[in-house]
Protein backbone atom coordinates (compact mmCIF):
# COMPACT_ATOMS: atom_id res chain seq x y z
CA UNK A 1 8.97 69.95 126.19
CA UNK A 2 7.92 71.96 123.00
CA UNK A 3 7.35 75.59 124.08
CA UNK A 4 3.55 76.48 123.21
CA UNK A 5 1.59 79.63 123.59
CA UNK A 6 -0.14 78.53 126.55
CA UNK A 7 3.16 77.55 128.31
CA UNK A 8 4.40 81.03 128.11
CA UNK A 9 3.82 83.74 130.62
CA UNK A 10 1.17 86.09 130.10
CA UNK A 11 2.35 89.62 129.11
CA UNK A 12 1.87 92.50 131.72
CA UNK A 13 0.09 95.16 130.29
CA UNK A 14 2.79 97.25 130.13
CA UNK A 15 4.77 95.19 128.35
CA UNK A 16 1.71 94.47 125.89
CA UNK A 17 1.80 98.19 125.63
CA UNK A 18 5.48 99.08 124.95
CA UNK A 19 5.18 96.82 121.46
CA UNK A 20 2.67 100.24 120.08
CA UNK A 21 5.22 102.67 120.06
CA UNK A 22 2.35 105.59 120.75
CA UNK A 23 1.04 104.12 123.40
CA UNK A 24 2.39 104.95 127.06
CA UNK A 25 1.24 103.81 130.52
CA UNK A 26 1.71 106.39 133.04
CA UNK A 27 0.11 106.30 136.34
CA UNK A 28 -2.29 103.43 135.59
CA UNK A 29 -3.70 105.95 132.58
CA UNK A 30 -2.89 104.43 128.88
CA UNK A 31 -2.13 107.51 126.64
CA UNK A 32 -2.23 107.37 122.66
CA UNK A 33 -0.62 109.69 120.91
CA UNK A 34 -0.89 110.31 117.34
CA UNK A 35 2.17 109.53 115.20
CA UNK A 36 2.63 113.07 114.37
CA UNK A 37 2.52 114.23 117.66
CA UNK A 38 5.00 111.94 119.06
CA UNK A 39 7.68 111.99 116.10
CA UNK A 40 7.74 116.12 116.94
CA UNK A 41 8.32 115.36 120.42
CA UNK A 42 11.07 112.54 119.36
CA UNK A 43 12.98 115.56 116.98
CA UNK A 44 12.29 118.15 119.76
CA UNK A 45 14.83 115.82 121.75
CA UNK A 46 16.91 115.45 118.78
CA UNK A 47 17.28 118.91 117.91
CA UNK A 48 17.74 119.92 121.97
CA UNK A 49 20.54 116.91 122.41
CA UNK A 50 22.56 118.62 119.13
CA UNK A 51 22.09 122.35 120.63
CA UNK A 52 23.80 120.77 124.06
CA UNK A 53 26.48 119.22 121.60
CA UNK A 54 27.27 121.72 119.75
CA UNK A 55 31.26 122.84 119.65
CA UNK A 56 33.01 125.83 120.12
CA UNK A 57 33.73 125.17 116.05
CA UNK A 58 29.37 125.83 115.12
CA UNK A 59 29.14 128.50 113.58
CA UNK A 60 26.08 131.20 114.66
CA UNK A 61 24.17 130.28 111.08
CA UNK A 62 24.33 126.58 112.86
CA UNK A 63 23.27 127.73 116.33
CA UNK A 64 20.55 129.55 114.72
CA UNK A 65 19.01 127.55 112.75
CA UNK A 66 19.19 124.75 115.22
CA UNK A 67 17.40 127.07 117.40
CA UNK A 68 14.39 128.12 115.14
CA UNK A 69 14.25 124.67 114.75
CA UNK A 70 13.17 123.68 118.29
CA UNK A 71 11.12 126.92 118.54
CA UNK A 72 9.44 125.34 115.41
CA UNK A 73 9.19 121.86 117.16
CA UNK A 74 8.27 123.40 120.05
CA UNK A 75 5.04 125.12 118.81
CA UNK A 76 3.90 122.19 117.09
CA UNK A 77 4.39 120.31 120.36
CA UNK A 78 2.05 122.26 122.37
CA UNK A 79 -0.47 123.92 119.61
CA UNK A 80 -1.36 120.03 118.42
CA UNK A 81 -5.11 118.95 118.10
CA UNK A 82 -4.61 116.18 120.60
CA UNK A 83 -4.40 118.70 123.67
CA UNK A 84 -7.90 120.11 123.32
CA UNK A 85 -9.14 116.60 123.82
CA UNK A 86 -7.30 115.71 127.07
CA UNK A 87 -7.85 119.32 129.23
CA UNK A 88 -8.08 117.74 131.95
CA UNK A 89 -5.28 115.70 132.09
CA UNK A 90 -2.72 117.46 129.44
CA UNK A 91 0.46 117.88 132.04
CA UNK A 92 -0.38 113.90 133.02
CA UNK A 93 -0.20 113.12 129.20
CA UNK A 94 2.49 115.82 128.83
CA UNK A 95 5.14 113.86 130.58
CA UNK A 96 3.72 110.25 129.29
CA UNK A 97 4.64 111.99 125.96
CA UNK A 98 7.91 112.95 126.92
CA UNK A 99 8.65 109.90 128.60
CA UNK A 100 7.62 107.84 125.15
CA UNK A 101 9.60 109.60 123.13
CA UNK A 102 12.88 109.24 125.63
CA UNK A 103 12.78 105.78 124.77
């Protein structure tokens, strides 16, 4: 039997959502984030996972700089535009943000 469209289960909504990679569902609310936004978030993680690897053998230039560099990431995180729109539900979106860029 030739496999058709119509044949095929329909997609849960989550699943529909997880193909836009700035778009979370968390708690039955659908977040969009800007790409900005969540690529900061994404090197935030990336920056944090290479501070946690760092050897004995880093030197304190490395350390540093790693460091301003989440600070950085950090402020641009939680000073972004698309905060002041979602007051009421920023710690909600907060961790759909978070959870996004985890995966």
């Amino acid at each position: 039997m030739p496999l058709h469209s119509h044949n095929l289960p329909k997609e849960s909504p989550a699943s529909q959502l997880r193909r836009n990679s700035n778009t979370c569902l968390n708690y039955g609310v659908i977040y969009s984030f800007p790409h900005d936004l969540l690529q900061a978030q994404r090197e935030w993680y990336a920056v944090y996972g290479q501070l946690a690897d760092r050897t004995t053998s880093s030197t304190a230039a490395q350390t540093t700089a790693l460091r301003r560099r989440l600070h950085r990431l950090s402020v641009q995180v939680s000073t972004h535009p698309y905060w002041e729109a979602h007051t009421g539900r920023a710690p909600a979106a907060r961790m759909a943000l978070r959870e996004l860029a985890r995966s």
